[in-house]
Protein backbone atom coordinates (compact mmCIF):
# COMPACT_ATOMS: atom_id res chain seq x y z
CA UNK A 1 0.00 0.00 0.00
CA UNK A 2 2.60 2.20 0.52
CA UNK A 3 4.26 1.40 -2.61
CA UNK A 4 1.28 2.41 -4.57
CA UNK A 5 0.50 5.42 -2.53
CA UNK A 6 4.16 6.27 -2.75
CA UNK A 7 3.78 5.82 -7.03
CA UNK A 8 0.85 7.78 -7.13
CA UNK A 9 3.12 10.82 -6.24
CA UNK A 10 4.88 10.15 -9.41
CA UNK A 11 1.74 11.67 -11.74
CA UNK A 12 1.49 14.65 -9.88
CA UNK A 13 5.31 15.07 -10.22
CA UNK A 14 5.16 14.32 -13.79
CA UNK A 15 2.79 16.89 -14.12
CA UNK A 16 4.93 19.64 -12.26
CA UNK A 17 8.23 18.16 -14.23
CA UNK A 18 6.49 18.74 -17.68
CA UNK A 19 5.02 22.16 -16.83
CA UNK A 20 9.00 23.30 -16.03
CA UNK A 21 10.41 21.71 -18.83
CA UNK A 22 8.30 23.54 -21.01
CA UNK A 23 8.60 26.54 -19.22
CA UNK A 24 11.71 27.35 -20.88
CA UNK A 25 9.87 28.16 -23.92
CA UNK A 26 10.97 31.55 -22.69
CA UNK A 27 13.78 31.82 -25.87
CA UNK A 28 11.32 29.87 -28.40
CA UNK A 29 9.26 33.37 -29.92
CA UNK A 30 12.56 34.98 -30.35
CA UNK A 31 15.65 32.30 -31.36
CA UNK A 32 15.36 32.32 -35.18
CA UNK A 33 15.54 36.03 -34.89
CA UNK A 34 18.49 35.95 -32.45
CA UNK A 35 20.68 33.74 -34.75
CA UNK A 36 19.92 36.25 -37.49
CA UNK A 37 21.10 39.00 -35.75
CA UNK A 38 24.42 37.57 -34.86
CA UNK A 39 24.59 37.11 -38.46
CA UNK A 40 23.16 32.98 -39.12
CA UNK A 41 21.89 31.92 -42.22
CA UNK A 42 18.64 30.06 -42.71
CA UNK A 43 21.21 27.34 -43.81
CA UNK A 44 22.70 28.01 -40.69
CA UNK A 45 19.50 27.58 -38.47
CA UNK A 46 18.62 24.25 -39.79
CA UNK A 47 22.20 23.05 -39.90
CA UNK A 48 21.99 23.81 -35.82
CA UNK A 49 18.73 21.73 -35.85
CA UNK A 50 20.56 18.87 -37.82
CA UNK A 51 24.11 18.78 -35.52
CA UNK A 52 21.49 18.55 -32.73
CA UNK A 53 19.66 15.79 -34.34
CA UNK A 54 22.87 14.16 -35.07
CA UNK A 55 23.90 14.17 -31.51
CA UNK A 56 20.87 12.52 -30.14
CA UNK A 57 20.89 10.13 -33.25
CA UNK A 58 24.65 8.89 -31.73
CA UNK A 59 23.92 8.95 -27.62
CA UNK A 60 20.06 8.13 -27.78
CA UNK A 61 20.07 4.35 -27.56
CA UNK A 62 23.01 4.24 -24.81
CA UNK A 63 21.41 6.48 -22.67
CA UNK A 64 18.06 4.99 -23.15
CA UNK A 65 19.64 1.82 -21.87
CA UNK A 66 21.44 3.41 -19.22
CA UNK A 67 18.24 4.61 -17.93
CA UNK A 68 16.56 1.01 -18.00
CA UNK A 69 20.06 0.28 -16.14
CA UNK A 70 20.69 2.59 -13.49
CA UNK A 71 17.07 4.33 -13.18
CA UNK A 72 14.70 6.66 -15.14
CA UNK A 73 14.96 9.43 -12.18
CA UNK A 74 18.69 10.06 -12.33
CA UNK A 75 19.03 10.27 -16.18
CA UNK A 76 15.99 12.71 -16.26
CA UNK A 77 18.10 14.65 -13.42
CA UNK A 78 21.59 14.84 -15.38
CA UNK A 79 19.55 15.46 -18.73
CA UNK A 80 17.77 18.56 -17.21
CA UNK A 81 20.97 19.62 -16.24
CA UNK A 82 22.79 19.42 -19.09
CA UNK A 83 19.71 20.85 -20.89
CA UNK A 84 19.58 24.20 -18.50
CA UNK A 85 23.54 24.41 -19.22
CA UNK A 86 23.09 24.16 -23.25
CA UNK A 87 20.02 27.06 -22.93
CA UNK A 88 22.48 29.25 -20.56
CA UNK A 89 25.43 28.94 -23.01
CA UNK A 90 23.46 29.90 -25.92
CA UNK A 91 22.73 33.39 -24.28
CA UNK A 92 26.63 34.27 -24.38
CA UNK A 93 27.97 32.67 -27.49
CA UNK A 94 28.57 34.76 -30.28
CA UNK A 95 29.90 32.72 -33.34
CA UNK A 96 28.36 29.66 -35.51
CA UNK A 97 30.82 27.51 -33.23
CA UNK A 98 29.41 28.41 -30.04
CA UNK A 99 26.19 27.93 -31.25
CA UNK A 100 27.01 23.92 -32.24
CA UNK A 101 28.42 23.33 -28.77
CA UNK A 102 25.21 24.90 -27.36
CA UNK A 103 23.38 22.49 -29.29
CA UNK A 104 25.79 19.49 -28.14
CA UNK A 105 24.81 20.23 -24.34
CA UNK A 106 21.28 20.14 -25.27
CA UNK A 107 21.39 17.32 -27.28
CA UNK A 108 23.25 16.27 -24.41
CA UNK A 109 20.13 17.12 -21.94
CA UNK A 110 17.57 16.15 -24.59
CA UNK A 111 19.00 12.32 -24.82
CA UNK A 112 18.85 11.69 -21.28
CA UNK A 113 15.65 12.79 -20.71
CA UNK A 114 14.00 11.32 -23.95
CA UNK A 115 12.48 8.00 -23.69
CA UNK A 116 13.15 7.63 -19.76
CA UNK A 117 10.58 10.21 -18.81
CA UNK A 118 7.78 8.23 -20.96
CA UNK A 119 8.87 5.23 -19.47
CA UNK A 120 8.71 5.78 -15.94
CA UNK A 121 4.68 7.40 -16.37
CA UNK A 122 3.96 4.16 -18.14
CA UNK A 123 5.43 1.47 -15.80
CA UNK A 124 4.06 3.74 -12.90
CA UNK A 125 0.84 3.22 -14.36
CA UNK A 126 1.43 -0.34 -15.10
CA UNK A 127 2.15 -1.07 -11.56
CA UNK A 128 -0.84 1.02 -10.36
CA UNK A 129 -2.66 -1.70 -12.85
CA UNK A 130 -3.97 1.73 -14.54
CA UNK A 131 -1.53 1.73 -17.90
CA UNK A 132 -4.74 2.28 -19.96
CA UNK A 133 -4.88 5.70 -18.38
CA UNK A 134 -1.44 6.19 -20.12
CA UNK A 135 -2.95 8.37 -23.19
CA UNK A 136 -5.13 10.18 -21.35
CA UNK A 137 -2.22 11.34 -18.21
CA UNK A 138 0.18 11.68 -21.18
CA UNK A 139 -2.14 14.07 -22.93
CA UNK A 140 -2.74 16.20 -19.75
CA UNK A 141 1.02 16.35 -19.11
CA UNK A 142 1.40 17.68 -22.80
CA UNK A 143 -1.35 20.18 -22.38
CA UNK A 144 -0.05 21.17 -18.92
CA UNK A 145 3.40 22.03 -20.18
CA UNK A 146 2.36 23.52 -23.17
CA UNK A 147 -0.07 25.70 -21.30
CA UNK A 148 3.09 26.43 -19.34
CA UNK A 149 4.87 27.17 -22.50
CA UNK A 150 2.31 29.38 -23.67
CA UNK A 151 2.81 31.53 -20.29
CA UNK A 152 6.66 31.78 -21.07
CA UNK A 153 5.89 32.58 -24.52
CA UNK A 154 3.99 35.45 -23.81
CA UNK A 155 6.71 37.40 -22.07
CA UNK A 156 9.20 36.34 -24.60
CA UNK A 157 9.42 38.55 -26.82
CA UNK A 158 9.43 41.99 -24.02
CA UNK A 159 12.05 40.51 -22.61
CA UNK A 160 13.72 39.69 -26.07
CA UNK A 161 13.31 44.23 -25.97
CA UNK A 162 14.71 44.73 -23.14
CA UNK A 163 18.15 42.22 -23.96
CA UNK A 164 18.18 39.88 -26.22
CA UNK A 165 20.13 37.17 -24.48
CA UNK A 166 17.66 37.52 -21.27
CA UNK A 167 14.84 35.24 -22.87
CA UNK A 168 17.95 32.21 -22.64
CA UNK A 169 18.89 33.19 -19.04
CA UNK A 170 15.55 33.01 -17.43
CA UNK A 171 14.88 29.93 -19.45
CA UNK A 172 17.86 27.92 -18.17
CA UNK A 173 16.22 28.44 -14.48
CA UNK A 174 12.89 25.92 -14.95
CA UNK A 175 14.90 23.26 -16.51
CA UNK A 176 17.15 23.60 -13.42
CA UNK A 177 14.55 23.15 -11.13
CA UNK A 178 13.42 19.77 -13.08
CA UNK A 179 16.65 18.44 -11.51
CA UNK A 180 14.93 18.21 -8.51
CA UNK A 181 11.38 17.25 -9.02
CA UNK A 182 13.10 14.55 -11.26
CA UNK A 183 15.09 13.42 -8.28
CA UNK A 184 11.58 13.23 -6.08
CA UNK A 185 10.17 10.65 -7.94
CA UNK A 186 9.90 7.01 -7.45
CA UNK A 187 11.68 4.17 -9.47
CA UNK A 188 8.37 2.08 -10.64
CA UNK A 189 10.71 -0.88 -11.35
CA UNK A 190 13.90 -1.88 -9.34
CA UNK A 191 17.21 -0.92 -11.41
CA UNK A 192 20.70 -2.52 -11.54
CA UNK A 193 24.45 -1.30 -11.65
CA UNK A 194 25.08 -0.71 -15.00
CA UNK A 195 27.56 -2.84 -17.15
CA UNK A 196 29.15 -2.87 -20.42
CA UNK A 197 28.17 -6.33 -21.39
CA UNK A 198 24.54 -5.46 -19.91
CA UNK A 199 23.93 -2.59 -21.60
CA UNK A 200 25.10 -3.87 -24.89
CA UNK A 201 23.19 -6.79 -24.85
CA UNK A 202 20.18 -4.59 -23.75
CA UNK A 203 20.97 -2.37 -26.58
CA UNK A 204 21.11 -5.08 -28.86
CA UNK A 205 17.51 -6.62 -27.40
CA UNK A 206 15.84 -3.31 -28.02
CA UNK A 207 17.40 -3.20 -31.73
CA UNK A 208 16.30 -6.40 -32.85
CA UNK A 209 12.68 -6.19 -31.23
CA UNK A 210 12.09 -2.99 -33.36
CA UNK A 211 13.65 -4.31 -36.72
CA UNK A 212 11.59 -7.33 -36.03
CA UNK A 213 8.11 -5.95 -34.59
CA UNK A 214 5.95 -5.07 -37.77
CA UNK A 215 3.59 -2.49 -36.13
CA UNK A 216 6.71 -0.62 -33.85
CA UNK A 217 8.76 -0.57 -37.01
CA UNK A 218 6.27 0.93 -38.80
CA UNK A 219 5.24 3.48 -36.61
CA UNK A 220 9.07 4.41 -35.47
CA UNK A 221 9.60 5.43 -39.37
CA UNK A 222 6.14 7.12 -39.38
CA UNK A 223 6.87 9.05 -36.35
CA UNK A 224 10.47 9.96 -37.76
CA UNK A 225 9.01 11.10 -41.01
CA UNK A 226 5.98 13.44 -39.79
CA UNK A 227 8.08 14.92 -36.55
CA UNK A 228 10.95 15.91 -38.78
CA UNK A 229 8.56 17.71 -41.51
CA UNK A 230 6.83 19.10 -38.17
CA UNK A 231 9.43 20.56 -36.27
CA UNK A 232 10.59 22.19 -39.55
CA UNK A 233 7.18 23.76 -40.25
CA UNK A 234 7.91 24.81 -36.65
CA UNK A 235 11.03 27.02 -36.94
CA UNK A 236 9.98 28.17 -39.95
CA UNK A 237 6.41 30.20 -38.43
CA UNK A 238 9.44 33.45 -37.71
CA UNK A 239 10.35 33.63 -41.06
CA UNK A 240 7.06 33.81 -42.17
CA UNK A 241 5.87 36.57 -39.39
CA UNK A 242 9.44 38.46 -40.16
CA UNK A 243 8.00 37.97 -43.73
CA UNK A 244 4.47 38.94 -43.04
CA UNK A 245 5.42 42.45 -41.22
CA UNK A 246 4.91 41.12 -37.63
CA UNK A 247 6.88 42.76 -35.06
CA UNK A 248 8.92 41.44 -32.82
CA UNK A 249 7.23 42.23 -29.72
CA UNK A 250 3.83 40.43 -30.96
CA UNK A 251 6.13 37.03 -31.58
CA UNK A 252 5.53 36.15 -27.41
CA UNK A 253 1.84 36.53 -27.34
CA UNK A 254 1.72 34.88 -31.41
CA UNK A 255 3.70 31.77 -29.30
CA UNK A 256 1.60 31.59 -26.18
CA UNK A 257 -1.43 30.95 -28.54
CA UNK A 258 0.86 28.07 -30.71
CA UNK A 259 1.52 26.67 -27.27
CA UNK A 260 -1.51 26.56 -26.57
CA UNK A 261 -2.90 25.02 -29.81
CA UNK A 262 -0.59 22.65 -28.87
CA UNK A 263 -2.20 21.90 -25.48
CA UNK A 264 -5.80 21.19 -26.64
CA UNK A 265 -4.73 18.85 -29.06
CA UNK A 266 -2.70 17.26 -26.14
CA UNK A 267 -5.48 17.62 -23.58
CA UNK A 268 -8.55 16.36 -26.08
CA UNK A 269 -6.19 13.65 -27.68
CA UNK A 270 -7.64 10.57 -26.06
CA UNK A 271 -11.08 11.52 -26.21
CA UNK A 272 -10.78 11.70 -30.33
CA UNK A 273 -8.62 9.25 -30.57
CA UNK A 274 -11.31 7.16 -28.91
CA UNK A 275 -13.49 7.93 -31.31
CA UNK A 276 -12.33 7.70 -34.38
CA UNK A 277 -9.34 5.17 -33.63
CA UNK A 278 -6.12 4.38 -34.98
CA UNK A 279 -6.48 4.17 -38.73
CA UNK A 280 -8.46 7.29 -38.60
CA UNK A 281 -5.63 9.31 -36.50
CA UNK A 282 -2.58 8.54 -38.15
CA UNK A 283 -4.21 10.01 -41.30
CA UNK A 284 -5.06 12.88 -40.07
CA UNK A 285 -1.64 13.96 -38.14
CA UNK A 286 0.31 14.15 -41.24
CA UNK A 287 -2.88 15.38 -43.36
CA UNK A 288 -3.77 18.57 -41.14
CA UNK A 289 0.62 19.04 -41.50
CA UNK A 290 0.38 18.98 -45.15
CA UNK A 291 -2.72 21.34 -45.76
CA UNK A 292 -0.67 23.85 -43.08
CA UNK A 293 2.57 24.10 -45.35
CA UNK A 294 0.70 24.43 -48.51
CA UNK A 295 -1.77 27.29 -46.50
CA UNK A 296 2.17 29.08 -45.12
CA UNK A 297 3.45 28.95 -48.85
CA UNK A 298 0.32 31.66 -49.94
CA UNK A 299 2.24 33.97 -47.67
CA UNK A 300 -1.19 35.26 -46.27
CA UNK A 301 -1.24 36.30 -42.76
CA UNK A 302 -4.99 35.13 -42.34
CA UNK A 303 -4.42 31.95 -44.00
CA UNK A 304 -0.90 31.50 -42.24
CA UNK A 305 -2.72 31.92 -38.63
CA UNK A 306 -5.28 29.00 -39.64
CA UNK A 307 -2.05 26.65 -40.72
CA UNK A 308 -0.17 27.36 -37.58
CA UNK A 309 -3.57 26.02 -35.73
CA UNK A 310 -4.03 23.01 -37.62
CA UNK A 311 -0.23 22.25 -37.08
CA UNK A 312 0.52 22.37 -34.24
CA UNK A 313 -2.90 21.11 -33.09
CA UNK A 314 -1.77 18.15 -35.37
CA UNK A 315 1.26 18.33 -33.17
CA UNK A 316 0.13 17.75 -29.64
CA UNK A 317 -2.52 15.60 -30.52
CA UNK A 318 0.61 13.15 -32.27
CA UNK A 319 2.56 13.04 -29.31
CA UNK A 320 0.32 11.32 -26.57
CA UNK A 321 -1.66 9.08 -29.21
CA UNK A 322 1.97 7.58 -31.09
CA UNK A 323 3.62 6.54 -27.66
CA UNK A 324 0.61 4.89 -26.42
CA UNK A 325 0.01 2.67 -29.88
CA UNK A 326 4.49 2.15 -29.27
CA UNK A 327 4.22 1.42 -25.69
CA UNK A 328 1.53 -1.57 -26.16
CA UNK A 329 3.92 -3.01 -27.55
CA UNK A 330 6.86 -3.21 -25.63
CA UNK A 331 8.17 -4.82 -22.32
CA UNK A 332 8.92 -2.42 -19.32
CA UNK A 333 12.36 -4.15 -19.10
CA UNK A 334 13.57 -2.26 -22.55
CA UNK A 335 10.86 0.31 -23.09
CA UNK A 336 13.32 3.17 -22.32
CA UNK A 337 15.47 1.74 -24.92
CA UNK A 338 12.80 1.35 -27.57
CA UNK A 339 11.26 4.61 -27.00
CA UNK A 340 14.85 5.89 -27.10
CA UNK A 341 15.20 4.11 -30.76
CA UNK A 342 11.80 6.02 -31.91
CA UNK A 343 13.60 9.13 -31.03
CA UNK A 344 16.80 8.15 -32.63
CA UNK A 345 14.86 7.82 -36.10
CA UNK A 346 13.12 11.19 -35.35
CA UNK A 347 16.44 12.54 -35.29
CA UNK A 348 17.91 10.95 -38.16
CA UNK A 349 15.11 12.37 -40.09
CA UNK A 350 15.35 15.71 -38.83
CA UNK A 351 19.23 15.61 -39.23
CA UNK A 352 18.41 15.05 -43.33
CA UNK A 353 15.43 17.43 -44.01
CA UNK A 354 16.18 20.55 -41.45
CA UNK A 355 19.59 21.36 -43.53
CA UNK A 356 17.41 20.77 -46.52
CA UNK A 357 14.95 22.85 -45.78
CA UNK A 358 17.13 25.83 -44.82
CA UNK A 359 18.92 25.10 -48.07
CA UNK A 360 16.02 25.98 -50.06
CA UNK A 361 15.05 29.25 -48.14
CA UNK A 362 18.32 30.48 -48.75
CA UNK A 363 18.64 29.44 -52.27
CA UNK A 364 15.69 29.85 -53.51
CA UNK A 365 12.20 31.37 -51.27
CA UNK A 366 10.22 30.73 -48.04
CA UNK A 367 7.26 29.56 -50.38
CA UNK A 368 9.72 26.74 -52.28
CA UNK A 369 10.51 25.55 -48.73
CA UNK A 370 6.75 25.38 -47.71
CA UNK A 371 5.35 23.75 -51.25
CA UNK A 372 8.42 21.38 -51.42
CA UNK A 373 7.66 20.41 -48.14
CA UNK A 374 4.11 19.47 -48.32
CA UNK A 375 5.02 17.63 -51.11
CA UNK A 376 7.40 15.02 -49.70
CA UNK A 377 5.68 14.80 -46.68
CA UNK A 378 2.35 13.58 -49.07
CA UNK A 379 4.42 11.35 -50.98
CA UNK A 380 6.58 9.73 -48.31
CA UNK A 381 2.50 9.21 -46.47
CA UNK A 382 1.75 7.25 -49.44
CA UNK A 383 4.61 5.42 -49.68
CA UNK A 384 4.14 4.52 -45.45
CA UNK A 385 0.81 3.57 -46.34
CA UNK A 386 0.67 1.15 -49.07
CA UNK A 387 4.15 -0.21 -47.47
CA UNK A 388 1.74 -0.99 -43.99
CA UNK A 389 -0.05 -3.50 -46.06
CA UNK A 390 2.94 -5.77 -47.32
């Protein structure tokens, strides 16, 4: 009894951990601008985005399997951390190079954190015999901590106008505080001293069950494929209010309403996925994606508002409704590893169209990059789908 009332603490906690997390969103309205002005390509932007993506793509699965090894808790502690460090340092580096070994200690933070935090909600709820609560908790978390990145946003952008690196300072000081509420928790499942041979073979394990597993492989690649077009479509919505005549001071209250687009889709996730199911949802992630790129490529601020709210809706409604159809099926004993493999292929994805993308702003217009986009992501859909049915 004590156990479970002990576990029970862990949802609230996870709720409290995700709202600070995303609280750093403090730098989010503002950081495609602030590379600009210390003189950073488009190119420049996504190639940031892509040595991130790289780094997680090399220490994901490790430290996935070091937190099945040594415990979820203290790898979500060192990754906020690291990731509180990475948002500090970007506030006083001043050349390209600075800017990829801010990205390093946030890939850093981001690899740590990525897969264990998942895992621990789910085996708490397994435990608590409540697992098919999962969707619904996960949703909430999402829709708390993008409500909480919504709040962040909104001040963004003054305090962009009063110094620009003061958006990265205050955001470093949530993620710090994770360190502790991470630390709080309760270990659902008992965890071992780490060894080499262990966490190879467990490495290994998790590899093979994912090549193997029809429905995970499938869904790792979809996952991969949509996130990377989406977090493009993402850091592109500055370019297109630079583009549109926005000013800079509207960008925090223009992100507190993205963030919270993203938190209804998060928060209602689980009552529309249960009603109109799988099939039905993983058309209509990438769908509502693809009509918001081609809607961002009219360069029309009207039209532009209605794609960022299908988007990112799109966007927090993926999140909660993709782990739960992973995690059903997968073992507690590697699920930190597997769900550290889905993120591995997000970032492998992201590490090939982000430069891309940036490529074609640069070379050619905002509107290429938007129409090009839409395009792949329709035609790699198709592909996914007829592919599901071999």
């Amino acid at each position: 009894m004590k156990t479970s009332t002990q576990l029970e603490k862990n949802i609230p906690k996870y709720y409290l951990f995700m709202a600070l997390r995303y609280g750093m969103f403090f730098f989010i309205p503002i950081f495609v601008l602030y590379l600009k002005t210390k003189g950073i390509t488009m190119t420049q932007v996504m190639l940031l985005q892509a040595v991130y993506c790289i780094m997680v793509f090399t220490l994901e699965i490790p430290t996935g399997a070091i937190a099945d090894q040594i415990g979820r808790k203290k790898t979500i502690a060192i990754g906020s951390a690291f990731g509180a460090a990475g948002i500090l340092y970007y506030a006083f580096a001043e050349t390209f190079t600075g800017f990829i070994l801010a990205e390093i200690i946030l890939a850093l933070g981001t690899v740590m954190i990525s897969g264990a935090d998942i895992s621990i909600l789910y085996d708490t709820l397994k435990i608590l015999k409540r697992e098919s609560h999962f969707k619904k908790i996960q949703g909430r978390a999402n829709a708390i901590g993008f409500a909480a990145a919504a709040l962040a946003s909104l001040v963004g952008g003054w305090l962009y106008t009063i110094d620009a690196r003061l958006p990265m300072i205050v955001a470093s000081l949530p993620f710090a505080i994770t360190v502790f509420v991470a630390l709080s928790m309760r270990e659902p499942a008992p965890s071992g001293t780490a060894t080499l041979a262990e966490t190879i073979s467990l490495i290994k394990t998790g590899i093979r069950f994912t090549a193997t597993h029809k429905q995970v492989r499938w869904l790792v690649l979809y996952t991969a494929i949509y996130s990377a077009f989406s977090f493009a479509m993402f850091w592109l919505y500055q370019p297109f209010l630079i583009r549109a005549g926005i000013s800079v001071i509207y960008f925090g209250p223009i992100f507190a309403a993205i963030n919270l687009l993203v938190a209804l889709g998060a928060f209602s996730s689980h009552r529309i996925e249960n009603t109109i199911g799988e099939k039905a949802s993983l058309i209509m992630i990438p769908t509502l994606t693809i009509i918001a790129l081609v809607l961002l490529s009219t360069g029309h601020l009207p039209l532009g508002f209605m794609a960022i709210i299908l988007g990112q809706f799109a966007w927090g409604y993926s999140d909660p409704v993709i782990n739960d159809y992973i995690n059903r099926h997968i073992a507690s004993r590697n699920r930190a590893t597997i769900l550290s493999i889905n993120s591995l292929s997000i970032s492998m994805a992201g590490a090939i169209v982000l430069p891309f993308i940036g490529y074609l702003i640069d070379a050619y217009t905002l509107t290429h990059a938007f129409l090009l986009s839409a395009f792949l992501l329709f035609a790699i859909n198709i592909l996914l789908y007829l592919a599901r049915k071999l």
